[in-house]
Protein backbone atom coordinates (compact mmCIF):
# COMPACT_ATOMS: atom_id res chain seq x y z
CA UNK A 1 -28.06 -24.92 -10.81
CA UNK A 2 -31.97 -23.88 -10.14
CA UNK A 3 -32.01 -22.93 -13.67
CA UNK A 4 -31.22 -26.46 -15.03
CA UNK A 5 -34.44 -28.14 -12.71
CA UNK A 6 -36.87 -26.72 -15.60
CA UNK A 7 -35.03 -28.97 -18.05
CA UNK A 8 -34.92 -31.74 -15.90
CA UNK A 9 -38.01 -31.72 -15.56
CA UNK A 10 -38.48 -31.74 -19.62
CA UNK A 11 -36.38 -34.44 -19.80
CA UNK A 12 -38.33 -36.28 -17.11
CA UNK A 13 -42.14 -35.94 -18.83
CA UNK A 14 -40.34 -36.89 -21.86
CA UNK A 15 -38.72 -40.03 -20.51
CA UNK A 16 -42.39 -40.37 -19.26
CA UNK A 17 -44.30 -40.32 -22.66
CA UNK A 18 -41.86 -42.40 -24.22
CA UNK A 19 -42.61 -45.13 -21.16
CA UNK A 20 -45.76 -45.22 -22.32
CA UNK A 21 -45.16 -45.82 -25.74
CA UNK A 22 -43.47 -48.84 -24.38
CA UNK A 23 -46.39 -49.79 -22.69
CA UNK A 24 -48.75 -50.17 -25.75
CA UNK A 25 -46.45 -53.16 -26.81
CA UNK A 26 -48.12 -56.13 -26.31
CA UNK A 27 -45.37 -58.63 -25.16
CA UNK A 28 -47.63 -61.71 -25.31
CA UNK A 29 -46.92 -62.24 -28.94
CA UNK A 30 -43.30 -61.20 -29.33
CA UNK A 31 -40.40 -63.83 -30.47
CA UNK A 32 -37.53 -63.33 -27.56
CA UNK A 33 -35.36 -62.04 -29.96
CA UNK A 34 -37.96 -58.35 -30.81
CA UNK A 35 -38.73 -58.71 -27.31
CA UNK A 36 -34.73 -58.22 -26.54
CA UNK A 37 -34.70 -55.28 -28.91
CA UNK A 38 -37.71 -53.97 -27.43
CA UNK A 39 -36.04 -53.77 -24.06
CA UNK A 40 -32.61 -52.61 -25.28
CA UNK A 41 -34.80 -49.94 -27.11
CA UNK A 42 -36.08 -48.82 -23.45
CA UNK A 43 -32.63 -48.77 -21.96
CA UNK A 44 -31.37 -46.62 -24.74
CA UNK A 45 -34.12 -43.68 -23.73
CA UNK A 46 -33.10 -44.38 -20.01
CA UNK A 47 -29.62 -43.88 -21.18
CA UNK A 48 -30.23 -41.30 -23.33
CA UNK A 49 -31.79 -39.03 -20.35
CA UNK A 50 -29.12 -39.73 -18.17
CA UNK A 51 -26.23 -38.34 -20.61
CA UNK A 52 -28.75 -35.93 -21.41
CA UNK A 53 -29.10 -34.79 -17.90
CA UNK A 54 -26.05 -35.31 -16.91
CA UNK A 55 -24.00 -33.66 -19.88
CA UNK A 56 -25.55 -30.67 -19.79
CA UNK A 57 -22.52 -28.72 -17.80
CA UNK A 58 -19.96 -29.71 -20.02
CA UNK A 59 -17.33 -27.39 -20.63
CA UNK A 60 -16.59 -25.81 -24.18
CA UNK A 61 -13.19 -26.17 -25.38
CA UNK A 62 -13.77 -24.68 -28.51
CA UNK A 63 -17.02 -22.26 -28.17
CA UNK A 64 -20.29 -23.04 -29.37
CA UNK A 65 -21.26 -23.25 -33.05
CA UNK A 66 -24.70 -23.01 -34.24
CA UNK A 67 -25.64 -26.94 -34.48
CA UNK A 68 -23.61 -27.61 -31.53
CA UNK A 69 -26.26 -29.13 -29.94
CA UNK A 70 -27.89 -30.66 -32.56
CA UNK A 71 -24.11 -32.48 -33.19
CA UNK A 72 -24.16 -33.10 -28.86
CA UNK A 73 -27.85 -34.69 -28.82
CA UNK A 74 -27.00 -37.10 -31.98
CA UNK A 75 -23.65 -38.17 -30.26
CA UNK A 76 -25.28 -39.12 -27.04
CA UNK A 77 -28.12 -40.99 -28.59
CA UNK A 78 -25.56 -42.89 -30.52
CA UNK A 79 -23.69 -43.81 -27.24
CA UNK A 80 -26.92 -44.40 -25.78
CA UNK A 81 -27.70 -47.07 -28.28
CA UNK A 82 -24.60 -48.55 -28.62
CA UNK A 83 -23.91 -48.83 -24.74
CA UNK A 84 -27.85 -50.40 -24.15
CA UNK A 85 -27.99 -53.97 -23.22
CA UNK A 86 -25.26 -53.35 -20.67
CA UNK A 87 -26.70 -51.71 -17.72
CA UNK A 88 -28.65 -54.84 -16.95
CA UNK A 89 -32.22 -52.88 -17.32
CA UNK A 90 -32.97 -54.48 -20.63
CA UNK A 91 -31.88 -57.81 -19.08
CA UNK A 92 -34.13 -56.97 -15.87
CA UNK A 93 -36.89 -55.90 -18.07
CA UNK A 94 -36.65 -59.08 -20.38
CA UNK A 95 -36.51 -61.21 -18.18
CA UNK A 96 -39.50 -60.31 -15.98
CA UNK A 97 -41.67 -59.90 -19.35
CA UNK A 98 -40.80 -63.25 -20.16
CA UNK A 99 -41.80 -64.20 -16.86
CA UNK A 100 -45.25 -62.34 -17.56
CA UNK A 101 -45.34 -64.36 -21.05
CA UNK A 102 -46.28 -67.78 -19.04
């Protein structure tokens, strides 16, 4: 278990860089619909860390092959991206940008 708090961590600055990325958007001139994919686009990388974080234990059925990981990391970012919108973080986020916007 202490072993896994070093990638946590990992996972955590990178969550952190890609915040700021976020940051450097200037909202003031976006239509609502980029500003909507904007926000979904943040709730993915939330979502992304989580399943990141929180997949790491998982048990192998079937061993590990070389681009096991490689295969596990694609297959959570696709979930991640398919699933965002639906938390209610881009919705959260949205709105209070919009809010920002007047």
């Amino acid at each position: 278990m202490l072993n896994k708090i070093p990638e946590a961590s990992n996972e955590l600055t990178m969550l952190k860089l890609r915040q700021n990325d976020f940051q450097r958007i200037d909202t003031s001139k976006l239509e609502d619909s980029q500003l909507r994919e904007k926000t979904d686009q943040f709730e993915s990388i939330i979502l992304k860390t989580l399943l990141d974080v929180s997949m790491q234990d998982s048990n192998k059925l079937f061993g590990e092959d070389p681009g096991d990981k490689i295969y596990q990391s694609m297959f959570r970012e696709e979930i991640s991206k398919i699933s965002a919108g639906g938390l209610g973080i881009s919705e959260t986020l949205f709105n209070y940008l919009k809010e920002q916007q007047k």
